[in-house]
PDB file of N, CA and C in Angstrom:
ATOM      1  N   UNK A   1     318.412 -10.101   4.869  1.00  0.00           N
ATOM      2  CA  UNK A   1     317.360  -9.890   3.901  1.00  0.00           C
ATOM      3  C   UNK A   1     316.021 -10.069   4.594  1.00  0.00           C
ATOM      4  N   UNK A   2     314.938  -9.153   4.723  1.00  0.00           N
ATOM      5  CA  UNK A   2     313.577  -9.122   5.177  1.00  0.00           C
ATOM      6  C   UNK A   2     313.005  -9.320   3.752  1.00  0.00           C
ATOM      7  N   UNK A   3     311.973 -10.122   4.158  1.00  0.00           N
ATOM      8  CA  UNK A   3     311.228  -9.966   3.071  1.00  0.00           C
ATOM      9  C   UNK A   3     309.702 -10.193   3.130  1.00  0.00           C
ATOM     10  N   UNK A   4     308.778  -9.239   3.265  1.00  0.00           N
ATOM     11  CA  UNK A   4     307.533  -8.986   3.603  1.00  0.00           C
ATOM     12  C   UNK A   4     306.275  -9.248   2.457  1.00  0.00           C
ATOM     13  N   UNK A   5     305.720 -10.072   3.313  1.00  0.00           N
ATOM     14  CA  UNK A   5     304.289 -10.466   2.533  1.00  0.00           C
ATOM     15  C   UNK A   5     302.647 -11.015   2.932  1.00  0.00           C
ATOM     16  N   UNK A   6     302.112 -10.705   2.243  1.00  0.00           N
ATOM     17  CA  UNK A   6     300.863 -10.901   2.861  1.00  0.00           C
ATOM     18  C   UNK A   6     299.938 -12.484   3.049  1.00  0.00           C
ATOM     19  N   UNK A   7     301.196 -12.990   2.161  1.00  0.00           N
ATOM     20  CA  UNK A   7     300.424 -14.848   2.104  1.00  0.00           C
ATOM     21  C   UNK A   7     300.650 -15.229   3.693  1.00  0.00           C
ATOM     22  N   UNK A   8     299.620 -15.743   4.044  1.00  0.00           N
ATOM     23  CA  UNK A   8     299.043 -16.456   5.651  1.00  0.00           C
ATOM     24  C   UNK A   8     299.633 -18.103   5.097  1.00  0.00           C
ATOM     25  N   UNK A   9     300.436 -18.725   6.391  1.00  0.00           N
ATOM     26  CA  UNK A   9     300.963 -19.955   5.998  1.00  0.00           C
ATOM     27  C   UNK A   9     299.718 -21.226   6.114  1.00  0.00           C
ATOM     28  N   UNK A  10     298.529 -20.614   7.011  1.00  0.00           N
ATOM     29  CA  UNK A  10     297.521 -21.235   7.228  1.00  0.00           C
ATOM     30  C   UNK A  10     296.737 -21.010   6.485  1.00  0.00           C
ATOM     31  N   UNK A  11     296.626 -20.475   6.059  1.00  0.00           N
ATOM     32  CA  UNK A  11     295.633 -19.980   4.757  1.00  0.00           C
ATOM     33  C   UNK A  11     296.228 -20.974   2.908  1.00  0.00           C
ATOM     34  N   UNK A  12     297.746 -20.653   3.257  1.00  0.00           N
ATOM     35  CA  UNK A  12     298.481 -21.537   2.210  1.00  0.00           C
ATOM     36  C   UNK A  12     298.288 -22.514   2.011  1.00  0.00           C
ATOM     37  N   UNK A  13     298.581 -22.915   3.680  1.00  0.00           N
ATOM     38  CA  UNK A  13     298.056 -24.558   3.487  1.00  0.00           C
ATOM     39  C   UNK A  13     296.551 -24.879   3.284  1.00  0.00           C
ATOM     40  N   UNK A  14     295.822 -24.792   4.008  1.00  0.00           N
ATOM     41  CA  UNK A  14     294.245 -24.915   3.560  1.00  0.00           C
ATOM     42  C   UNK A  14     294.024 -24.598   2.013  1.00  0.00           C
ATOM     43  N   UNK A  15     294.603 -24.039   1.431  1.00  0.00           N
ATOM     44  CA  UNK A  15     294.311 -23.510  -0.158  1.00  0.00           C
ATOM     45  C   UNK A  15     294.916 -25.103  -0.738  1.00  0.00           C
ATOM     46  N   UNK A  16     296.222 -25.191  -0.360  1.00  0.00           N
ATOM     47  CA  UNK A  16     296.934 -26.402  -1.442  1.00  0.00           C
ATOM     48  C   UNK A  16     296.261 -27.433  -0.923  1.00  0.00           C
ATOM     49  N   UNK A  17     295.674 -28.102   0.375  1.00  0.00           N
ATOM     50  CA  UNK A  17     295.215 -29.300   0.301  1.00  0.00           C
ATOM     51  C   UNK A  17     293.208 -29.316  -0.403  1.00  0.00           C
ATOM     52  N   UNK A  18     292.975 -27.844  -0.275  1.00  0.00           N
ATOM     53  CA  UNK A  18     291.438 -27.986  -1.310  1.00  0.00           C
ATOM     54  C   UNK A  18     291.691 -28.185  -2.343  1.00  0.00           C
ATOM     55  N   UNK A  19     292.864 -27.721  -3.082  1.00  0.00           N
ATOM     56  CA  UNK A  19     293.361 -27.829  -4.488  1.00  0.00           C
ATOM     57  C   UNK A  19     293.329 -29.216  -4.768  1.00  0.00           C
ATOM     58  N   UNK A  20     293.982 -30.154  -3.756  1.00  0.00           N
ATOM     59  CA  UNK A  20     294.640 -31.222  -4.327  1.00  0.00           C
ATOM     60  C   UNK A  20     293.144 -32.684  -3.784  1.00  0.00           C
ATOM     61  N   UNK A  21     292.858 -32.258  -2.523  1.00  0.00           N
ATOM     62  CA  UNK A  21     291.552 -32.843  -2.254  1.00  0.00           C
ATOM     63  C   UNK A  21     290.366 -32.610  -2.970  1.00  0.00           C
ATOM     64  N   UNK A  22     290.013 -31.788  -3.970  1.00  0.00           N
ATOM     65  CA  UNK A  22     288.959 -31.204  -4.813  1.00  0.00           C
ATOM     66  C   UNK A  22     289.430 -31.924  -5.677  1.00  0.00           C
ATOM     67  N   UNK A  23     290.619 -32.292  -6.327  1.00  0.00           N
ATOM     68  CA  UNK A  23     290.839 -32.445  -7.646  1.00  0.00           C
ATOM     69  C   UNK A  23     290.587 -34.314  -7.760  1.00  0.00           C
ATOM     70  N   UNK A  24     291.113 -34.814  -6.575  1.00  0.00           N
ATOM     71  CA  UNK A  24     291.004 -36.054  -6.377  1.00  0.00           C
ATOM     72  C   UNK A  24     289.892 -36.513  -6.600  1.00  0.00           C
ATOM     73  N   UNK A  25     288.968 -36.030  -5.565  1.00  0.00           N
ATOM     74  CA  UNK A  25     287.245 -36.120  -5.399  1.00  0.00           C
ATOM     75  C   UNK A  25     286.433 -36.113  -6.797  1.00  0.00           C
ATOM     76  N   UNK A  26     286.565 -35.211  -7.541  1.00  0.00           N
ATOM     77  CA  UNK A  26     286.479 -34.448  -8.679  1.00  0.00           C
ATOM     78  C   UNK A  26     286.281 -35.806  -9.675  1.00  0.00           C
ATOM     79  N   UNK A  27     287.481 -36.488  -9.723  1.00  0.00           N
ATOM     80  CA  UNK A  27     288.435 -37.401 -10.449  1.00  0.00           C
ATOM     81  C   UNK A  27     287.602 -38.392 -10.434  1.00  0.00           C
ATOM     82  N   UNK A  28     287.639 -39.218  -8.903  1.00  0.00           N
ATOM     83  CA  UNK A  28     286.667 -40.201  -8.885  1.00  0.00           C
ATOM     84  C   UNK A  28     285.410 -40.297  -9.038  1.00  0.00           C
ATOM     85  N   UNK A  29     284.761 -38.839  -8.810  1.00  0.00           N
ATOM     86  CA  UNK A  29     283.007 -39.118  -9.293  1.00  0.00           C
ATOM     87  C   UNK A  29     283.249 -38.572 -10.411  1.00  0.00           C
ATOM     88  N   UNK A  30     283.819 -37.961 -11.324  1.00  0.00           N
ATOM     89  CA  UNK A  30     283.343 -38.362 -12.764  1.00  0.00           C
ATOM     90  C   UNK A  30     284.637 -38.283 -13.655  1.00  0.00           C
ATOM     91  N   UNK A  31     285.307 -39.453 -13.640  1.00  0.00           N
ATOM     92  CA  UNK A  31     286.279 -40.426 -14.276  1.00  0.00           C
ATOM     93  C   UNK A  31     286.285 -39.994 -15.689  1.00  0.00           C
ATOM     94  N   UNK A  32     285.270 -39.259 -16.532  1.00  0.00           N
ATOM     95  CA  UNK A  32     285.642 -38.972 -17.797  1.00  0.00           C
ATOM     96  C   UNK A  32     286.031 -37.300 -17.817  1.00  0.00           C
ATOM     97  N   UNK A  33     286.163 -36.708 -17.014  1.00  0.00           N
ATOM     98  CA  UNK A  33     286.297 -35.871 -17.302  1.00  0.00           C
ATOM     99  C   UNK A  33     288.071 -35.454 -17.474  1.00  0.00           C
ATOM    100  N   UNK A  34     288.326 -36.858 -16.686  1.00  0.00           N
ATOM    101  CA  UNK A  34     290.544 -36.708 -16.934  1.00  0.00           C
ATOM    102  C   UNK A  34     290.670 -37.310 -17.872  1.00  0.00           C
ATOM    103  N   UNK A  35     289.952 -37.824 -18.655  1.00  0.00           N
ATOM    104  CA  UNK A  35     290.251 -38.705 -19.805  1.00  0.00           C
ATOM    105  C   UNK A  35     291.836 -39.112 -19.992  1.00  0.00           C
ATOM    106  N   UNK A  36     292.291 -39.206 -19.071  1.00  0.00           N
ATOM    107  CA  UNK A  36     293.647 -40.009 -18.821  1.00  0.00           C
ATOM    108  C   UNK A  36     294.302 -39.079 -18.436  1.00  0.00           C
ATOM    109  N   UNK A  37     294.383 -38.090 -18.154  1.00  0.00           N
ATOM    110  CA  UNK A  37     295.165 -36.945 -17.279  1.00  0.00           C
ATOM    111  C   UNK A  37     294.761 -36.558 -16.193  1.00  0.00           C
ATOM    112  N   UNK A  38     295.417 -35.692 -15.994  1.00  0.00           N
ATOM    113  CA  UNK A  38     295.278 -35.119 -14.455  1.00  0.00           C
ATOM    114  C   UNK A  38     294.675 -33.725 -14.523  1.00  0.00           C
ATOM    115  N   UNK A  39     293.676 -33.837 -13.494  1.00  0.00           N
ATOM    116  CA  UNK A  39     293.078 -32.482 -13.888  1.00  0.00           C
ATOM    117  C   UNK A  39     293.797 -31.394 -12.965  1.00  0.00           C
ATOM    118  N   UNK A  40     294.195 -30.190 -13.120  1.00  0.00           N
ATOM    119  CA  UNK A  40     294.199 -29.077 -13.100  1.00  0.00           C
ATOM    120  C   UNK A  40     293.826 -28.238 -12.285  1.00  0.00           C
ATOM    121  N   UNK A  41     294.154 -27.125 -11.564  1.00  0.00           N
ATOM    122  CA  UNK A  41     293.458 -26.360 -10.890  1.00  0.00           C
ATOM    123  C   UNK A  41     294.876 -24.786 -10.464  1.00  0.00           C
ATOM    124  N   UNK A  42     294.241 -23.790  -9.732  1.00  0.00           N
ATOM    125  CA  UNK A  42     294.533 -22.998  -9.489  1.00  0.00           C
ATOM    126  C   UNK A  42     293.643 -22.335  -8.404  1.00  0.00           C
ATOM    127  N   UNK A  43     294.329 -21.572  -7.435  1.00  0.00           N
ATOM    128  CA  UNK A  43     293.618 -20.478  -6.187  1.00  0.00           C
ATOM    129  C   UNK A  43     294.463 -19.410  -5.914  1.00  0.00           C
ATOM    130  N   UNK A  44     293.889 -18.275  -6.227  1.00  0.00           N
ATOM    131  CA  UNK A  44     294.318 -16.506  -5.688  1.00  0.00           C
ATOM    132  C   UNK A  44     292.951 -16.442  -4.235  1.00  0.00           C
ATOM    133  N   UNK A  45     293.793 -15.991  -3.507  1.00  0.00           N
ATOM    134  CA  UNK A  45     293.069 -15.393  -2.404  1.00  0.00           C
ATOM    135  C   UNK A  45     293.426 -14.266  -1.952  1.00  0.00           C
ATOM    136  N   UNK A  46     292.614 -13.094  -2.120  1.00  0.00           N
ATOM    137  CA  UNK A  46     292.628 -11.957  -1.812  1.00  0.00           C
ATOM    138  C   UNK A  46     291.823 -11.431  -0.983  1.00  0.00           C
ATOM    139  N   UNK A  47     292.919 -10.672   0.355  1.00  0.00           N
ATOM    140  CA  UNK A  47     292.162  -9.707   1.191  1.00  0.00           C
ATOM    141  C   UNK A  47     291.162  -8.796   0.405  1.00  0.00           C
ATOM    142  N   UNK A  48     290.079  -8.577   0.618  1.00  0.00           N
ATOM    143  CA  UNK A  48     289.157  -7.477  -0.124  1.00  0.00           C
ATOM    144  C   UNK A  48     289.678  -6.011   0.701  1.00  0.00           C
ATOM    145  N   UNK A  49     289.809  -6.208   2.076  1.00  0.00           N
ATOM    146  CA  UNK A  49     290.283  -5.189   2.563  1.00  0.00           C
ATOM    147  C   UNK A  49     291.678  -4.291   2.318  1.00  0.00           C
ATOM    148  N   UNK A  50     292.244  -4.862   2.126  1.00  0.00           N
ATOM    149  CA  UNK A  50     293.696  -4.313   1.724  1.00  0.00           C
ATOM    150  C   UNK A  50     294.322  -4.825   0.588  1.00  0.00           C
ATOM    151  N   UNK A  51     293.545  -6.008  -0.280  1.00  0.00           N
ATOM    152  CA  UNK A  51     293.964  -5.937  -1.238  1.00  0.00           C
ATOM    153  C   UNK A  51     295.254  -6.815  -1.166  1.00  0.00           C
ATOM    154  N   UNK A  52     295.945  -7.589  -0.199  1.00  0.00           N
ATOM    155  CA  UNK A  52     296.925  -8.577  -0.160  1.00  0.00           C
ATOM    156  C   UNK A  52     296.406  -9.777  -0.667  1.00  0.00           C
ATOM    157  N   UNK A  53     297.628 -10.464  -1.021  1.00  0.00           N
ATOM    158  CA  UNK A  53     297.873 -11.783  -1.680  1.00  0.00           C
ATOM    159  C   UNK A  53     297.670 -12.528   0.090  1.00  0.00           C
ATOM    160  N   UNK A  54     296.340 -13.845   0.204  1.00  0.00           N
ATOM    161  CA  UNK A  54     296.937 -14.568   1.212  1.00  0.00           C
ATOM    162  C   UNK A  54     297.298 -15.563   0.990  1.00  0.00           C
ATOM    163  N   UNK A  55     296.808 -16.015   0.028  1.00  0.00           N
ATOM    164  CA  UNK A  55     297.235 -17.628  -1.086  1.00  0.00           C
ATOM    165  C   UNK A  55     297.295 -17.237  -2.402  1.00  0.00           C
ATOM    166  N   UNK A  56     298.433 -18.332  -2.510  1.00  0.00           N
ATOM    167  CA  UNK A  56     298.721 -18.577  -3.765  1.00  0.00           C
ATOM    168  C   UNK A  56     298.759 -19.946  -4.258  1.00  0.00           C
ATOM    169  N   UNK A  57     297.980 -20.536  -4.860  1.00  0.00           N
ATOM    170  CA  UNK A  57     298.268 -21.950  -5.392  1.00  0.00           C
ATOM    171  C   UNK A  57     298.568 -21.789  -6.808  1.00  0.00           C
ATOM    172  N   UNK A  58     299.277 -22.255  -7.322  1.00  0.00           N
ATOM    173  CA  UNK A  58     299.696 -22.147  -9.132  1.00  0.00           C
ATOM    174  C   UNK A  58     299.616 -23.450  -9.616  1.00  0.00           C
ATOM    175  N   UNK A  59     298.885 -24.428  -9.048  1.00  0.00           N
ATOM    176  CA  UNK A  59     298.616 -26.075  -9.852  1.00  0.00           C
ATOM    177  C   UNK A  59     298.315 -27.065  -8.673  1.00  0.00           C
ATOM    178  N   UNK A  60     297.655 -27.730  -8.907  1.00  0.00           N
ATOM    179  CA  UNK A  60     297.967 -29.385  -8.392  1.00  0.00           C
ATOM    180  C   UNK A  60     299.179 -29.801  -7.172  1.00  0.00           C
ATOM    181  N   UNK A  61     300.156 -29.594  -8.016  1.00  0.00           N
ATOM    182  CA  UNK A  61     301.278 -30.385  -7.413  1.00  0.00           C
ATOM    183  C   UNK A  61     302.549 -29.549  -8.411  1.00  0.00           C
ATOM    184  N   UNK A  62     303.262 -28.639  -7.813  1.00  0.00           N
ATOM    185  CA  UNK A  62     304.579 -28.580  -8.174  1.00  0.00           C
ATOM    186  C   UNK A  62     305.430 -29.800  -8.157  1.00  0.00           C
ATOM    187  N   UNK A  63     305.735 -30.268  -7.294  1.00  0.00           N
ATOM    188  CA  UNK A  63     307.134 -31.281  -8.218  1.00  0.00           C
ATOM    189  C   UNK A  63     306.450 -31.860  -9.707  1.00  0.00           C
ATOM    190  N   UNK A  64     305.182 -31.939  -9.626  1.00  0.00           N
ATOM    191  CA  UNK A  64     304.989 -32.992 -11.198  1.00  0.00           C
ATOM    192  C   UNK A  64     304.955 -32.215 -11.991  1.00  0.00           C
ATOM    193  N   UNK A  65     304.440 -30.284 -11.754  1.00  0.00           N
ATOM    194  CA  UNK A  65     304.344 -29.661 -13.145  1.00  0.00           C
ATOM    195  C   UNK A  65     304.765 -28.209 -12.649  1.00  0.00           C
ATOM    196  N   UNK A  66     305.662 -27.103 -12.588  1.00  0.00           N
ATOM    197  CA  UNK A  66     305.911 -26.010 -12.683  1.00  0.00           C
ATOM    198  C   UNK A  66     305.128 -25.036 -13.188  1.00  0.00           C
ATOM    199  N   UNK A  67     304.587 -25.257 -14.152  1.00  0.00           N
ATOM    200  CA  UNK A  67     303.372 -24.194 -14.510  1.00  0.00           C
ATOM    201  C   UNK A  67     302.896 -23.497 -13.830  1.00  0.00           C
ATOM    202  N   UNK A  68     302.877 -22.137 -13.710  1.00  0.00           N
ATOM    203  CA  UNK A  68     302.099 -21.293 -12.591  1.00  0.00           C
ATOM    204  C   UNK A  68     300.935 -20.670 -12.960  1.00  0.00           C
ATOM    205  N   UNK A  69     299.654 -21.613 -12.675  1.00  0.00           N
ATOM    206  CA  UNK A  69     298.044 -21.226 -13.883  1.00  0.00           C
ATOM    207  C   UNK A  69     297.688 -20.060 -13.170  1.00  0.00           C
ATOM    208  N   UNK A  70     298.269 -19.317 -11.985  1.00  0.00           N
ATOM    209  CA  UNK A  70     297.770 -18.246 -11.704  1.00  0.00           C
ATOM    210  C   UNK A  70     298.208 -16.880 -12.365  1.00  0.00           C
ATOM    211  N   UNK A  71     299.723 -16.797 -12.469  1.00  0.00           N
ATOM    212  CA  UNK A  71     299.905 -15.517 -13.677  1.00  0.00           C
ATOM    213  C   UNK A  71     300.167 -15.810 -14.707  1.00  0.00           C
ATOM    214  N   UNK A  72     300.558 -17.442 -15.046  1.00  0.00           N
ATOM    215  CA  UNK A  72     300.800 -17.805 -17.061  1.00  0.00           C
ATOM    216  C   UNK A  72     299.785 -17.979 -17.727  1.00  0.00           C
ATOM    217  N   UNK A  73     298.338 -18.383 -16.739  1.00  0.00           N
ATOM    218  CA  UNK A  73     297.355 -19.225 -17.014  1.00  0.00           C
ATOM    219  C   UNK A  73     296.343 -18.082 -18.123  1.00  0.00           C
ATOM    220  N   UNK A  74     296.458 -18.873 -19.652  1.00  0.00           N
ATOM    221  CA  UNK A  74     295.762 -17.690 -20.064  1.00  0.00           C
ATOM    222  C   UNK A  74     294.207 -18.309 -20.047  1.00  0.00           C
ATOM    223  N   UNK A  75     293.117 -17.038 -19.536  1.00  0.00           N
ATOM    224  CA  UNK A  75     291.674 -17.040 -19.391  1.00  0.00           C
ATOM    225  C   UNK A  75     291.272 -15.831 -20.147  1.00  0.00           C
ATOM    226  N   UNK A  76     289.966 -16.028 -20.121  1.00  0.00           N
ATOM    227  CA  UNK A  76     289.142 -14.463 -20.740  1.00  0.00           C
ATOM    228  C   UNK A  76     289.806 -13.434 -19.963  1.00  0.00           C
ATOM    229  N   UNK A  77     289.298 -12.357 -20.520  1.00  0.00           N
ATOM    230  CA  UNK A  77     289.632 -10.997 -19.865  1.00  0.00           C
ATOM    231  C   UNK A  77     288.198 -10.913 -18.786  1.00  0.00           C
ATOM    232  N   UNK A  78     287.573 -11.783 -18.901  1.00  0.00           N
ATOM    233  CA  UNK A  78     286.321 -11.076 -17.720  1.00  0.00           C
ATOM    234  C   UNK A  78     286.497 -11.865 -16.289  1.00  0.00           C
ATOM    235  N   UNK A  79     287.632 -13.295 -16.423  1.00  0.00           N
ATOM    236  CA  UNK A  79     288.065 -14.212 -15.121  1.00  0.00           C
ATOM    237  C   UNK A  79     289.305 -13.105 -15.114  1.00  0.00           C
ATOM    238  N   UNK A  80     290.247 -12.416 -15.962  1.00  0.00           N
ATOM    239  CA  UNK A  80     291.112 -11.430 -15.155  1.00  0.00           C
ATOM    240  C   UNK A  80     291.199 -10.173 -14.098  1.00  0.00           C
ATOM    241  N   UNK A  81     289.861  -9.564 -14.440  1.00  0.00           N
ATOM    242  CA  UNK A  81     289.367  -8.535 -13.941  1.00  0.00           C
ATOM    243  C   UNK A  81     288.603  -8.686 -12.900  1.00  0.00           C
ATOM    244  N   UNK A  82     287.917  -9.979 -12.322  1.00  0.00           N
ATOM    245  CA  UNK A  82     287.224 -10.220 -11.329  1.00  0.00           C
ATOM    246  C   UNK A  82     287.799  -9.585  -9.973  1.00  0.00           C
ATOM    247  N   UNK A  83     289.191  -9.983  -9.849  1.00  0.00           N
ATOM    248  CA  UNK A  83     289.917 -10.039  -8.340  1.00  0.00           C
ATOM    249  C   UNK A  83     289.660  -8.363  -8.154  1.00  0.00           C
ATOM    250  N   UNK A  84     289.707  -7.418  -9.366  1.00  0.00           N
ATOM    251  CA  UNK A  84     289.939  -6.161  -9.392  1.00  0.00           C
ATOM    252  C   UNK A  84     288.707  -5.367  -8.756  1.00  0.00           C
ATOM    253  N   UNK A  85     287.501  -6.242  -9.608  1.00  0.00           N
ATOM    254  CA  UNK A  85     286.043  -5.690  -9.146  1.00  0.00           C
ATOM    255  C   UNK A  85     285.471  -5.730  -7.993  1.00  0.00           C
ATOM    256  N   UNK A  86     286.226  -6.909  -7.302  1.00  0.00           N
ATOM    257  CA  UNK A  86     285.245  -7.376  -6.255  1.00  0.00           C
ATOM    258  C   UNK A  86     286.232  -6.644  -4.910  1.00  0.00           C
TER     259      UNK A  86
END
């Protein structure tokens, strides 16, 4: 089985530790904004040139939550269409 794709493993990684280092940071300078939870996040990274997927982050932290806020995550229609415009 081949199976071909455009996500960069260096690029992967740099995406999941801004995810999870942003969210931390985030957390401690302003403490009300988790009001006892955990905040949240998501990253699509797209080649503009060709239009490939190079990251994908879908949350925080998979083992604690499965949720994938990048294609379940519902937003306006004007944060859907961005990746398309630009």
């Amino acid at each position: 089985l081949k199976v071909y794709t455009g996500i960069n493993s260096a690029l992967q990684e740099c995406a999941e530790k801004a995810i999870s280092g942003g969210m931390r940071q985030l957390e401690r300078s302003y403490p009300e904004l988790a009001r006892g939870k955990r905040l949240e996040a998501s990253l699509l990274a797209i080649d503009p040139a060709s239009g490939l997927v190079r990251a994908w982050v879908g949350g925080r932290s998979y083992s604690q939550n499965q949720f994938d806020r990048v294609s379940l995550g519902i937003r306006q229609a004007g944060s859907t269409v961005k990746p398309f415009l630009y």
